[in-house]
PDB file of N, CA and C in Angstrom:
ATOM      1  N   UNK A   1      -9.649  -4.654   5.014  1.00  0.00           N
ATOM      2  CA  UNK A   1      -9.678  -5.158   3.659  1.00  0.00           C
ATOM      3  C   UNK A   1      -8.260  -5.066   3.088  1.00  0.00           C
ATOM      4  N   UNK A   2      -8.268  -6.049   1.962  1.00  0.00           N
ATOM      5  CA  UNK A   2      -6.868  -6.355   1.578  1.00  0.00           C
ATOM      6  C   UNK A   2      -6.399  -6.657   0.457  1.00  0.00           C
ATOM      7  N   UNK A   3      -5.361  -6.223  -0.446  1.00  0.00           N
ATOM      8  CA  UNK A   3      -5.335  -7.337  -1.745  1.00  0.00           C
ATOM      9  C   UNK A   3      -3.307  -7.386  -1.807  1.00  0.00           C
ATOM     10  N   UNK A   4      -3.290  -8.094  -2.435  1.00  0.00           N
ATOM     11  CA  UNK A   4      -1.999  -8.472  -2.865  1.00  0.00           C
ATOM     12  C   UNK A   4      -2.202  -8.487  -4.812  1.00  0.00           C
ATOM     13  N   UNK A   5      -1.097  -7.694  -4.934  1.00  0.00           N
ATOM     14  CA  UNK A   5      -0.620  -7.953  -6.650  1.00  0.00           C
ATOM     15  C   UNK A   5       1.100  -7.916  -6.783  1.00  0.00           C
ATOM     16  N   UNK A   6       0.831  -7.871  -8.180  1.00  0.00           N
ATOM     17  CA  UNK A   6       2.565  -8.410  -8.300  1.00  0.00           C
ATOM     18  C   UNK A   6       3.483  -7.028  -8.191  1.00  0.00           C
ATOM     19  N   UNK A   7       4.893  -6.897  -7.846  1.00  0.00           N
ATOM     20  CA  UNK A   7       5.358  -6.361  -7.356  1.00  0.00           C
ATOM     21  C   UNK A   7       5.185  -5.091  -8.891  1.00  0.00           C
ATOM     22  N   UNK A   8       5.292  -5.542  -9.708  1.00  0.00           N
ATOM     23  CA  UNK A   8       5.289  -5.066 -11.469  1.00  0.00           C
ATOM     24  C   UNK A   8       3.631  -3.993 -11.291  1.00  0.00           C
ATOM     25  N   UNK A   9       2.847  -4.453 -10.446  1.00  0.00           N
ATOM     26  CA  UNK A   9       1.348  -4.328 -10.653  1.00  0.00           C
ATOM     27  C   UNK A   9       0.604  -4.580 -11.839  1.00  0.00           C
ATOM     28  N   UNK A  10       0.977  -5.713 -12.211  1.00  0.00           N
ATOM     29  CA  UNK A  10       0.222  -5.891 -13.647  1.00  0.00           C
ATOM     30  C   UNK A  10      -0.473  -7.368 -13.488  1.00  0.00           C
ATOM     31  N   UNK A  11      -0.754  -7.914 -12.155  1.00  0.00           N
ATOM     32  CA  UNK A  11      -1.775  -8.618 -11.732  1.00  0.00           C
ATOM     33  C   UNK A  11      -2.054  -8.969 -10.229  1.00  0.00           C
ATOM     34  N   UNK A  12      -3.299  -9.048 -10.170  1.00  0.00           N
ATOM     35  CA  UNK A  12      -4.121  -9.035  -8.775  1.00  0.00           C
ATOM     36  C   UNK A  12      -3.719 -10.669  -8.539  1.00  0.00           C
ATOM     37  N   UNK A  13      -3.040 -10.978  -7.196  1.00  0.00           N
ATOM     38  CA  UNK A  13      -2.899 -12.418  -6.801  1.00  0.00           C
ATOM     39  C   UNK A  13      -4.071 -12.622  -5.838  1.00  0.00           C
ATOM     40  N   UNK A  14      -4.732 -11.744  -5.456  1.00  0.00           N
ATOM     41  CA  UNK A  14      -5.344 -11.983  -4.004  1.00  0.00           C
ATOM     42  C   UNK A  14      -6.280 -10.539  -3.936  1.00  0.00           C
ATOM     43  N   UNK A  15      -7.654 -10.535  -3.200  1.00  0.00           N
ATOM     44  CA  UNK A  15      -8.201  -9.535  -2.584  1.00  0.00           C
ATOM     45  C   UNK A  15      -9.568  -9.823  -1.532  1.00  0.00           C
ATOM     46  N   UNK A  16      -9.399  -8.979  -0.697  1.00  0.00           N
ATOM     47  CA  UNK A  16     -10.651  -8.823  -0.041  1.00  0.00           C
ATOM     48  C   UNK A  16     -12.277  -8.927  -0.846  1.00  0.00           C
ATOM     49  N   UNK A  17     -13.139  -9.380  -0.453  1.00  0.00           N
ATOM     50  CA  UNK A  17     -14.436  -9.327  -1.323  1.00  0.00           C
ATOM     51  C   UNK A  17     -14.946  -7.667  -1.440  1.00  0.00           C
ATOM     52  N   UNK A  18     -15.205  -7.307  -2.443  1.00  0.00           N
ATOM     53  CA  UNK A  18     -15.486  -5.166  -2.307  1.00  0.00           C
ATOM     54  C   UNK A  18     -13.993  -4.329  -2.023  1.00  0.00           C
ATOM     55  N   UNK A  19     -13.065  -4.889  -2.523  1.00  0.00           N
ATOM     56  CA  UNK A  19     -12.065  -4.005  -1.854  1.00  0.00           C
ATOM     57  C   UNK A  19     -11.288  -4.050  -3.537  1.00  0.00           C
ATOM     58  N   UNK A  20     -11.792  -2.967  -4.092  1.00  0.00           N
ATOM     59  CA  UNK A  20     -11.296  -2.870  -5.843  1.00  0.00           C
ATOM     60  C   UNK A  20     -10.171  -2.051  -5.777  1.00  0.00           C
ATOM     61  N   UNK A  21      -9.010  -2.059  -6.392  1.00  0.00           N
ATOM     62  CA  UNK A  21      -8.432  -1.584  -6.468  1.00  0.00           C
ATOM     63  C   UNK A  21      -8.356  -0.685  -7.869  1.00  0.00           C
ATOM     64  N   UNK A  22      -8.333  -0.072  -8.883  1.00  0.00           N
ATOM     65  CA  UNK A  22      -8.466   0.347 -10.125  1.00  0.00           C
ATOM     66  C   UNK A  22      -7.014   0.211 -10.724  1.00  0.00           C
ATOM     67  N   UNK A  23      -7.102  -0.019 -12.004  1.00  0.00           N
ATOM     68  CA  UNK A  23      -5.390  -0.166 -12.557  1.00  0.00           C
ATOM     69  C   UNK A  23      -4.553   1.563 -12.551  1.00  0.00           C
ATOM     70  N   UNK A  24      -5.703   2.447 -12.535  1.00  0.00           N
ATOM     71  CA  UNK A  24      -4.723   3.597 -12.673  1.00  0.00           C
ATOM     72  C   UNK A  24      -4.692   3.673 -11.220  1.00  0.00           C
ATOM     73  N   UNK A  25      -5.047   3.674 -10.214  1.00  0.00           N
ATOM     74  CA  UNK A  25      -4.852   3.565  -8.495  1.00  0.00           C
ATOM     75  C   UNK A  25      -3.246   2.845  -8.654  1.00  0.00           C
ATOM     76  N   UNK A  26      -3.356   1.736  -9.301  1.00  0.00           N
ATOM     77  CA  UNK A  26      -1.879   0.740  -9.342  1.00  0.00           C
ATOM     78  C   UNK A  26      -1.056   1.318  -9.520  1.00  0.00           C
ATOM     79  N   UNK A  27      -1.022   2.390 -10.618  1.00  0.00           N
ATOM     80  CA  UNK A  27       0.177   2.583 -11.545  1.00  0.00           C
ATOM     81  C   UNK A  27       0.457   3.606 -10.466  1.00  0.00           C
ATOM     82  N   UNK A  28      -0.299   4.759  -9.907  1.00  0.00           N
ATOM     83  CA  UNK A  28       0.051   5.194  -9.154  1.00  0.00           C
ATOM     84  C   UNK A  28       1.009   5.059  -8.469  1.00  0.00           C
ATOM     85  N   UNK A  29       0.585   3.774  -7.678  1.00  0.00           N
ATOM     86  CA  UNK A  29       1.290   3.420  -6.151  1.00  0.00           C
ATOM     87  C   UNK A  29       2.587   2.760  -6.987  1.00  0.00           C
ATOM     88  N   UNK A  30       2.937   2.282  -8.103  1.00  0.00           N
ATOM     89  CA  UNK A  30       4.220   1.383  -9.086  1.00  0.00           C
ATOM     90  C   UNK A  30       4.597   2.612  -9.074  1.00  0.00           C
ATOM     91  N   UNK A  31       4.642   3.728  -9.365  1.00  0.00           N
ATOM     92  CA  UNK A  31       4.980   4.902  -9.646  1.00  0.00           C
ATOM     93  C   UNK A  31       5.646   5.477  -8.822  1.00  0.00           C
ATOM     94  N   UNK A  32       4.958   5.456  -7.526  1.00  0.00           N
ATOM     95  CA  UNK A  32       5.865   5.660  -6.387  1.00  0.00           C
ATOM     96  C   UNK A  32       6.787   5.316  -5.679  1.00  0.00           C
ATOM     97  N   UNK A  33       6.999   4.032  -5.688  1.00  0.00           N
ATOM     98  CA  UNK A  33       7.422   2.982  -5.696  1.00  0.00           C
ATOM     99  C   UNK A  33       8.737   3.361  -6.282  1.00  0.00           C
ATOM    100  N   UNK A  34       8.694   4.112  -8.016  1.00  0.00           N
ATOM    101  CA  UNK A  34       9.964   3.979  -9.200  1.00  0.00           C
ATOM    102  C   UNK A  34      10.491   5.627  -8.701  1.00  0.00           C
ATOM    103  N   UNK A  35       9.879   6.155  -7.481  1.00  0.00           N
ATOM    104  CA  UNK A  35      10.193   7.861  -7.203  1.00  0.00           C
ATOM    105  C   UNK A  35      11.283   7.679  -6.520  1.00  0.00           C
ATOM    106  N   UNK A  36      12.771   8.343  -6.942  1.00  0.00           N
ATOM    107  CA  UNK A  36      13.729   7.887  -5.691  1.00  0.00           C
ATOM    108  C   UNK A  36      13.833   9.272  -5.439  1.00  0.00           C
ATOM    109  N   UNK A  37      12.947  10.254  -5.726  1.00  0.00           N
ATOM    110  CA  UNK A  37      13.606  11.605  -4.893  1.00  0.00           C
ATOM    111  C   UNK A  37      13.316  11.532  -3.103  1.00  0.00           C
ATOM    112  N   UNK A  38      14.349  12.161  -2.434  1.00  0.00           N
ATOM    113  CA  UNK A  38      14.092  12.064  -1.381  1.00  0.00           C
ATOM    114  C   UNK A  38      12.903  12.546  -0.729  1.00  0.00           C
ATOM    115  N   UNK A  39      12.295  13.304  -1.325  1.00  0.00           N
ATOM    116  CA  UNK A  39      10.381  13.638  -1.352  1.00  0.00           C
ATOM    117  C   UNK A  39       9.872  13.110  -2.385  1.00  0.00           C
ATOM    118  N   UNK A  40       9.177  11.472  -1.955  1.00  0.00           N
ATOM    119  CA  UNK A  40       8.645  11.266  -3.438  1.00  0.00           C
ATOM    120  C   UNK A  40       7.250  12.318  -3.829  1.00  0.00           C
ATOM    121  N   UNK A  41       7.432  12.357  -4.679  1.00  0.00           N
ATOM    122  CA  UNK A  41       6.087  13.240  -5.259  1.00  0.00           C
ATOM    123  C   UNK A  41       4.747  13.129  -4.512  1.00  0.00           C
ATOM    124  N   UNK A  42       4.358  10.885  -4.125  1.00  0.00           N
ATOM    125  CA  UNK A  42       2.774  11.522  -3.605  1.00  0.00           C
ATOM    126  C   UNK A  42       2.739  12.097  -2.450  1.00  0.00           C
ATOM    127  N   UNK A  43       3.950  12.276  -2.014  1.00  0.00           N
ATOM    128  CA  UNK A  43       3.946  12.730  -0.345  1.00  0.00           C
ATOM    129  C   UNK A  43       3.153  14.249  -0.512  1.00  0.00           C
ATOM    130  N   UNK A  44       3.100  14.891  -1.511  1.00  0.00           N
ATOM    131  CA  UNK A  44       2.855  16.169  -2.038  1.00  0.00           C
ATOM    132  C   UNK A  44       1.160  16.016  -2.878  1.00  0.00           C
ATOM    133  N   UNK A  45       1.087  15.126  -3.571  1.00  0.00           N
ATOM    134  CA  UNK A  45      -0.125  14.626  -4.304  1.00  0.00           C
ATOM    135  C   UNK A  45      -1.175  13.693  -3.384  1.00  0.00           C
ATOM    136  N   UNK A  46      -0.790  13.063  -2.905  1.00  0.00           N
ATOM    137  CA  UNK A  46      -1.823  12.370  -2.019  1.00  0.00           C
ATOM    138  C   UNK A  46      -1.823  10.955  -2.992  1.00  0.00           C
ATOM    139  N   UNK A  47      -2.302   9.652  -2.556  1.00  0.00           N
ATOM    140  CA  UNK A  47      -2.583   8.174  -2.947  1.00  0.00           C
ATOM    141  C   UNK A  47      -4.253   8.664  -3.302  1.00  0.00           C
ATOM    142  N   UNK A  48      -4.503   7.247  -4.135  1.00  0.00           N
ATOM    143  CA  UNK A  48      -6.010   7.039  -4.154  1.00  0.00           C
ATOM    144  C   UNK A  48      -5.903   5.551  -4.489  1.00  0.00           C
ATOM    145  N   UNK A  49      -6.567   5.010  -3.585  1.00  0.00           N
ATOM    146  CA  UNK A  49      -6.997   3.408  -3.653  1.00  0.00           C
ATOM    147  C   UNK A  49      -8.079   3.501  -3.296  1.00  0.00           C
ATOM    148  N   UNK A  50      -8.954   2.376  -4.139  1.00  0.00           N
ATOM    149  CA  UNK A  50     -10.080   1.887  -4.059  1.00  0.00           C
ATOM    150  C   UNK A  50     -10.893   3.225  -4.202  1.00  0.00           C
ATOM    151  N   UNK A  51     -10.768   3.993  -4.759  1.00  0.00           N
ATOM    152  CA  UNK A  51     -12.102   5.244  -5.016  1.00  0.00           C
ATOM    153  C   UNK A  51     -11.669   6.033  -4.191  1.00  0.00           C
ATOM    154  N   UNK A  52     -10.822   6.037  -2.792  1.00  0.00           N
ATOM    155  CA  UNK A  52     -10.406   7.354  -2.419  1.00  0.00           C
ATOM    156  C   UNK A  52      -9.190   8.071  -1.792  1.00  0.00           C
ATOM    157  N   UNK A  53      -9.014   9.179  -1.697  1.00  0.00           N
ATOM    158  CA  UNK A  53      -8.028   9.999  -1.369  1.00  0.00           C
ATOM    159  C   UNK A  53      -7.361   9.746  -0.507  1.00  0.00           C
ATOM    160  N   UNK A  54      -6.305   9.622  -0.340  1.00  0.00           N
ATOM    161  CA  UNK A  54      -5.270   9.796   1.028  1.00  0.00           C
ATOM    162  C   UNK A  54      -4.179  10.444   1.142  1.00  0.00           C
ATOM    163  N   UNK A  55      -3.985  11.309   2.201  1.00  0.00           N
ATOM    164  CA  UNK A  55      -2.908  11.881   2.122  1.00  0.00           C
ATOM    165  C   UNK A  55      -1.539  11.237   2.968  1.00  0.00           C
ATOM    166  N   UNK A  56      -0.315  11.206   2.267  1.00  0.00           N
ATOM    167  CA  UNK A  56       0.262  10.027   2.366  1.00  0.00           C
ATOM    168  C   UNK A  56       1.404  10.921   3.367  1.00  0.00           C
ATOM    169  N   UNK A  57       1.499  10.027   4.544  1.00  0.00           N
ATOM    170  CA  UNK A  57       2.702  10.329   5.729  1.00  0.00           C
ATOM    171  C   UNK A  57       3.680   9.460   5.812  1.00  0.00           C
ATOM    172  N   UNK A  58       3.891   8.626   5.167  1.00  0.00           N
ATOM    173  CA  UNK A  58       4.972   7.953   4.673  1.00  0.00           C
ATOM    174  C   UNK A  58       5.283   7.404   3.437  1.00  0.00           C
ATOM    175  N   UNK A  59       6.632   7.945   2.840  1.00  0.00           N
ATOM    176  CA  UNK A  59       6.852   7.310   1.685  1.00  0.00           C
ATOM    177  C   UNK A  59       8.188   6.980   1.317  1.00  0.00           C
ATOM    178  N   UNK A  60       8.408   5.304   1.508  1.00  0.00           N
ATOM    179  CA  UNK A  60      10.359   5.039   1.187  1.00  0.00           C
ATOM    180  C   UNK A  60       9.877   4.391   0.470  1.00  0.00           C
ATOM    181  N   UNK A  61      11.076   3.442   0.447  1.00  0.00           N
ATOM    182  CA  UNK A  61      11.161   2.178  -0.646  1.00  0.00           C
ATOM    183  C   UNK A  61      10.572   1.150  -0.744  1.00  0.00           C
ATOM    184  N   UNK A  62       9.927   0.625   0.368  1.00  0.00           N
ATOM    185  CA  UNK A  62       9.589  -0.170   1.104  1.00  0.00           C
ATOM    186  C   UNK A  62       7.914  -0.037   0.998  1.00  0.00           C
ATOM    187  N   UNK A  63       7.293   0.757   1.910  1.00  0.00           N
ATOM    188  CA  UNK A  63       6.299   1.319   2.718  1.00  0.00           C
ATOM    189  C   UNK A  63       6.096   3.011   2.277  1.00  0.00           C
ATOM    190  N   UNK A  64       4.369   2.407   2.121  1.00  0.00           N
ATOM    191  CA  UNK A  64       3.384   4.150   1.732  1.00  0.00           C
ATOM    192  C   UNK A  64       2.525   4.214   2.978  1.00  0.00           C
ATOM    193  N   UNK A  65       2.344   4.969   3.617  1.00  0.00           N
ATOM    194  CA  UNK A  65       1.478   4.739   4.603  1.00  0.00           C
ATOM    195  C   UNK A  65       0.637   6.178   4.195  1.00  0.00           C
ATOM    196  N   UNK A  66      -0.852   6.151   4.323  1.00  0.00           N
ATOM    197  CA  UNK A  66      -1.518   7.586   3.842  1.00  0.00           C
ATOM    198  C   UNK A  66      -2.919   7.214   4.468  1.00  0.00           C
ATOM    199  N   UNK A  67      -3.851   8.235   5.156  1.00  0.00           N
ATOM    200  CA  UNK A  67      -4.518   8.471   6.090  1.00  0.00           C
ATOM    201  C   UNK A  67      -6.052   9.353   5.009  1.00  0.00           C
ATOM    202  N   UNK A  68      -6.718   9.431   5.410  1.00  0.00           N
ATOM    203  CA  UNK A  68      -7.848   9.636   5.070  1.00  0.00           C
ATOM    204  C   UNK A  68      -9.015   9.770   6.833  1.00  0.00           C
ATOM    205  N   UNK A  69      -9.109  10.897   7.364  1.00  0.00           N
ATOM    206  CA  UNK A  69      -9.560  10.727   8.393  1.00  0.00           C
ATOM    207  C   UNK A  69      -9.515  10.052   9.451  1.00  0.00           C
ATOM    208  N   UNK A  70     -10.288   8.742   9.989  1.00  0.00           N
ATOM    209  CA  UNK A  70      -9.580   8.275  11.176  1.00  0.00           C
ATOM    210  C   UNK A  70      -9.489   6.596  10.701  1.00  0.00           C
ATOM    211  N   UNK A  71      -9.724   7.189   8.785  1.00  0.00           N
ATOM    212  CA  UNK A  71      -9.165   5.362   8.583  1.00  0.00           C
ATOM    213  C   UNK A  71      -7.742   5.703   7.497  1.00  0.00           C
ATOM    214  N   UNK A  72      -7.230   4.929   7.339  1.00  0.00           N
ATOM    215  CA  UNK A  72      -5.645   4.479   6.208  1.00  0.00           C
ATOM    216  C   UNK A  72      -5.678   3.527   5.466  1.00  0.00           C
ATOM    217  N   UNK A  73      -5.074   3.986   4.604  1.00  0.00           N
ATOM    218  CA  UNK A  73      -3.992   2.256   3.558  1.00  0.00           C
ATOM    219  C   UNK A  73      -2.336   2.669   4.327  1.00  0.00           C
ATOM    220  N   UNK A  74      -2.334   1.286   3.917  1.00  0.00           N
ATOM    221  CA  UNK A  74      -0.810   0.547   4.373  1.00  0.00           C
ATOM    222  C   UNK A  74       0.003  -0.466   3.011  1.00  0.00           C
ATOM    223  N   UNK A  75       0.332   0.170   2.211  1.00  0.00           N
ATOM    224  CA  UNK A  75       1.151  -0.337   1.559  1.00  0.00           C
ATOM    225  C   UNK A  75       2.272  -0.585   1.579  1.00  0.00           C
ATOM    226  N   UNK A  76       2.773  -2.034   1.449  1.00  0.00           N
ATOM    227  CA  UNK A  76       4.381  -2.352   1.964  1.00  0.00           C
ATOM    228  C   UNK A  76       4.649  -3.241   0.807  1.00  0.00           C
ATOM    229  N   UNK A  77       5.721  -2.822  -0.401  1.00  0.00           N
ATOM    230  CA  UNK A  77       6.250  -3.527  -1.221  1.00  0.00           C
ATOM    231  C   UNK A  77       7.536  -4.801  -1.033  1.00  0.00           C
ATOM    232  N   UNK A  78       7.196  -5.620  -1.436  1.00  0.00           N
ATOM    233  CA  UNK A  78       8.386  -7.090  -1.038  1.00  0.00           C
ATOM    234  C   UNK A  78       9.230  -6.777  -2.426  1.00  0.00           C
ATOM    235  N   UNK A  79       9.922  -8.770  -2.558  1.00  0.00           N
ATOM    236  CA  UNK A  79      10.666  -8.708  -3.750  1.00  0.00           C
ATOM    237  C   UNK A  79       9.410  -8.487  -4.774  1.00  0.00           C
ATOM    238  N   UNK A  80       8.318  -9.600  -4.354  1.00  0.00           N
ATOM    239  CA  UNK A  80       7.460  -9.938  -5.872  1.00  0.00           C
ATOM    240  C   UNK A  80       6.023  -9.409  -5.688  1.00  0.00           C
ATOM    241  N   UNK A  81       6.013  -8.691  -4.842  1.00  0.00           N
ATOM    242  CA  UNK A  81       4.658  -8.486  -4.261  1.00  0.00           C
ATOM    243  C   UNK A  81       4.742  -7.230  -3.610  1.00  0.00           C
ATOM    244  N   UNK A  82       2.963  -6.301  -3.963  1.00  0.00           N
ATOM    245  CA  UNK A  82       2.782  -5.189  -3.269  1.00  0.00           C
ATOM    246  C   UNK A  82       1.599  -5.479  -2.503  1.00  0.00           C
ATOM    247  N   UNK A  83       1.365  -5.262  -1.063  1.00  0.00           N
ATOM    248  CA  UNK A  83       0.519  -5.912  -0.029  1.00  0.00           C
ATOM    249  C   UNK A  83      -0.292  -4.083  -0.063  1.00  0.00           C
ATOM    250  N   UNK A  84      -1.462  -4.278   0.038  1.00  0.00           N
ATOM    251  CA  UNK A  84      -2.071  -3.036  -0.012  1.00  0.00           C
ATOM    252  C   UNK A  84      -3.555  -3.301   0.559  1.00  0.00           C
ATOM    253  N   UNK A  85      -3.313  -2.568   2.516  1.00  0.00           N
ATOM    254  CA  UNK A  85      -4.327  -3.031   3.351  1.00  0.00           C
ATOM    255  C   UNK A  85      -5.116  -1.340   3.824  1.00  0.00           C
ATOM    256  N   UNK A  86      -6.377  -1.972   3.710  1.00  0.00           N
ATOM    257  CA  UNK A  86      -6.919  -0.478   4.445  1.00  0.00           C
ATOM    258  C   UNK A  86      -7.486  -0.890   6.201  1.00  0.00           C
ATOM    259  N   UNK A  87      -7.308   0.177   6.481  1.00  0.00           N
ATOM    260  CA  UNK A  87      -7.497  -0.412   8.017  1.00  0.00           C
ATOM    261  C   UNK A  87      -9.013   1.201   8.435  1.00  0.00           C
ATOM    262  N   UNK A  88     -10.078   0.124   8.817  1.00  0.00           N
ATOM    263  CA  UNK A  88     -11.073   1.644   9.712  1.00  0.00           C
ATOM    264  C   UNK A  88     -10.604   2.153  10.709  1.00  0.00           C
ATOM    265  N   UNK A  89     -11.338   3.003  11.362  1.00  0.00           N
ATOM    266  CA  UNK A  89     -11.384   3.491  12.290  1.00  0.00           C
ATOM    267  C   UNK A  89     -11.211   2.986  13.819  1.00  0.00           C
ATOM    268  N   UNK A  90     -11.752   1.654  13.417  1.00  0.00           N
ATOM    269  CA  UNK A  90     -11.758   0.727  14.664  1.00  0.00           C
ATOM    270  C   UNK A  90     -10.471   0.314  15.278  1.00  0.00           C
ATOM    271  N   UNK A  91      -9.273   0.654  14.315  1.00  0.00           N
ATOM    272  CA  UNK A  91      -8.243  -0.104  14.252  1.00  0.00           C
ATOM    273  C   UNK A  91      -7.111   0.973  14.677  1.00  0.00           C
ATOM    274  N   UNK A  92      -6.566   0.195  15.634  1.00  0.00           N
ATOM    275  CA  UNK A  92      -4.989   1.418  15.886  1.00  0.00           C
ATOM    276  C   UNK A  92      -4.134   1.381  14.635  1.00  0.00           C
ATOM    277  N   UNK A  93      -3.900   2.593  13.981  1.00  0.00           N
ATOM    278  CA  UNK A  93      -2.824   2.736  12.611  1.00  0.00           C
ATOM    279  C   UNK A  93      -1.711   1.770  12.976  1.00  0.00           C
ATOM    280  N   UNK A  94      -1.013   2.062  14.179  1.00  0.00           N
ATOM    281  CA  UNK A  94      -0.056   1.487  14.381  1.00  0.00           C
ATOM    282  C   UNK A  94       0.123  -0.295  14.603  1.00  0.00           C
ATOM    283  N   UNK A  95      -0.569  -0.941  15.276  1.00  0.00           N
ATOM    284  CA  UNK A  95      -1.284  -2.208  14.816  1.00  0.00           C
ATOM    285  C   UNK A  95      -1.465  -3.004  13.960  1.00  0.00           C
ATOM    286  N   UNK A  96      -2.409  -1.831  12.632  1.00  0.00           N
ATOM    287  CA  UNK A  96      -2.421  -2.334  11.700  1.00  0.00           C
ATOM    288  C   UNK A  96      -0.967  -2.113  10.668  1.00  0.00           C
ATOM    289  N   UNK A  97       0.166  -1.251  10.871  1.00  0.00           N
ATOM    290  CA  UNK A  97       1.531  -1.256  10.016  1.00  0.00           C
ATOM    291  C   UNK A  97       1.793  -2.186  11.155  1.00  0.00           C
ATOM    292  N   UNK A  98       1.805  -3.267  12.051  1.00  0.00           N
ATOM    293  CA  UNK A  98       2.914  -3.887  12.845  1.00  0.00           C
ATOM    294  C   UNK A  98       2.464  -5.703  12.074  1.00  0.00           C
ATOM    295  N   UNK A  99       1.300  -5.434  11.954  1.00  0.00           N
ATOM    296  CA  UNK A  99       0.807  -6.815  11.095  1.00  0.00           C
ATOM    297  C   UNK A  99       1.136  -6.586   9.805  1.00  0.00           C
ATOM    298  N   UNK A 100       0.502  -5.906   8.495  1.00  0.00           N
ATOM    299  CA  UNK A 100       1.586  -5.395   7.614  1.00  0.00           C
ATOM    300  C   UNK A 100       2.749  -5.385   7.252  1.00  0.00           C
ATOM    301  N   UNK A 101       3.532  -4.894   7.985  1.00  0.00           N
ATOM    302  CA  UNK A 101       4.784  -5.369   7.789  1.00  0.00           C
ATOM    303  C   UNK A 101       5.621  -6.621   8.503  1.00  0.00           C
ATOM    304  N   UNK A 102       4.907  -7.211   9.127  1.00  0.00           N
ATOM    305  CA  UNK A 102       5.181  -8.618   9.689  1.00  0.00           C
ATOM    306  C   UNK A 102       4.903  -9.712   8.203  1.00  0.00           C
ATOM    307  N   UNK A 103       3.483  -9.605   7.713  1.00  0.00           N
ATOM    308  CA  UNK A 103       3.367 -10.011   6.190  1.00  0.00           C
ATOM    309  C   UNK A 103       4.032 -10.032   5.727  1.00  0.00           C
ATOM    310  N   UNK A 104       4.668  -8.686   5.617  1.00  0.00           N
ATOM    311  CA  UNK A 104       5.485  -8.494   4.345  1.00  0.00           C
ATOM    312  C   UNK A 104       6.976  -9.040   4.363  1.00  0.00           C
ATOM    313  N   UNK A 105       7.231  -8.847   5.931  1.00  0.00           N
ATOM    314  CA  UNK A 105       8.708  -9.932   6.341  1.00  0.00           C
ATOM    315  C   UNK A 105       8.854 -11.237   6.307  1.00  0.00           C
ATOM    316  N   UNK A 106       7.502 -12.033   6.446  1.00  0.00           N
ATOM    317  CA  UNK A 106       7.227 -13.140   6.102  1.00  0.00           C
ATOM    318  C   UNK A 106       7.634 -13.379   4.592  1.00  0.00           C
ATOM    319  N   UNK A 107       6.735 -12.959   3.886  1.00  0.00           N
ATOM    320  CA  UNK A 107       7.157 -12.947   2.544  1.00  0.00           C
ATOM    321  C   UNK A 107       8.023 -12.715   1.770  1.00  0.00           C
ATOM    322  N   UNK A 108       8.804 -11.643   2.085  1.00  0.00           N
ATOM    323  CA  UNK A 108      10.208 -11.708   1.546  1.00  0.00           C
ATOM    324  C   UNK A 108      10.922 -12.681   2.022  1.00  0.00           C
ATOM    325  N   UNK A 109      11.336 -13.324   3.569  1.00  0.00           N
ATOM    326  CA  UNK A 109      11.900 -14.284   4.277  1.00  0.00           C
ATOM    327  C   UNK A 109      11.313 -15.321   3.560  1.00  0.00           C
ATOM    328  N   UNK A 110      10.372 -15.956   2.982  1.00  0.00           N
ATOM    329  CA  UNK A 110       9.666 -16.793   1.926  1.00  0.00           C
ATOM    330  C   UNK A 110      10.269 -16.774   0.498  1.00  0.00           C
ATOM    331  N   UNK A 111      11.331 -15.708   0.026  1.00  0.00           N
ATOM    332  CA  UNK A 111      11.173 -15.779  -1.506  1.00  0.00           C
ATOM    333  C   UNK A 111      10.117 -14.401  -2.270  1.00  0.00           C
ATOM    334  N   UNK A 112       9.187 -14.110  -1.401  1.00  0.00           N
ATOM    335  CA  UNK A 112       8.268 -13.398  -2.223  1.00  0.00           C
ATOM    336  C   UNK A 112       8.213 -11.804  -1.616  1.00  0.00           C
TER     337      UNK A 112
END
């Protein structure tokens, strides 16, 4: 499951059918996003999208990557756009960040 919003997070361009994101989940991840310490904070706090917890193993400028048992989100911010994918169990983590951020190279290489 999947959604795309604006890089600002102050609108949904795109989503999976059942895959809600909440506006304070957003501000969150915008938040992290605006963290330039070299430990951003959720690396310490954990993400929450879509209703739940993750504890987050990557966090730059770019890319949040955060785990929740044997499923994840994959968030990868462009110029105009934040791509924010959850991947199950079924799915190799690594796989799912190699498509992810292929998206997201697309899209910036696009303008967006």
């Amino acid at each position: 499951m999947a959604a795309i919003f604006s890089a600002a997070g102050d609108s949904q361009w795109a989503a999976s059918p059942g895959f809600n994101v909440k506006p304070e989940e957003l501000k969150e991840i915008v938040s992290a996003y605006k963290d330039t310490s070299d430990v951003k904070k959720v690396q310490s706090t954990g993400l929450h999208v879509a209703g739940d917890k993750f504890v987050v193993i990557k966090a730059d400028d770019r890319s949040l990557y955060g785990k929740k048992g044997k499923t994840g989100i994959l968030i990868v911010k462009t110029t105009q756009a934040i791509l924010i994918s959850h991947y199950p169990e079924t799915v190799q983590p690594g796989a799912a960040a190699t498509t992810v951020e292929q998206l997201a190279d697309y899209l910036i290489g696009v303008g967006f």
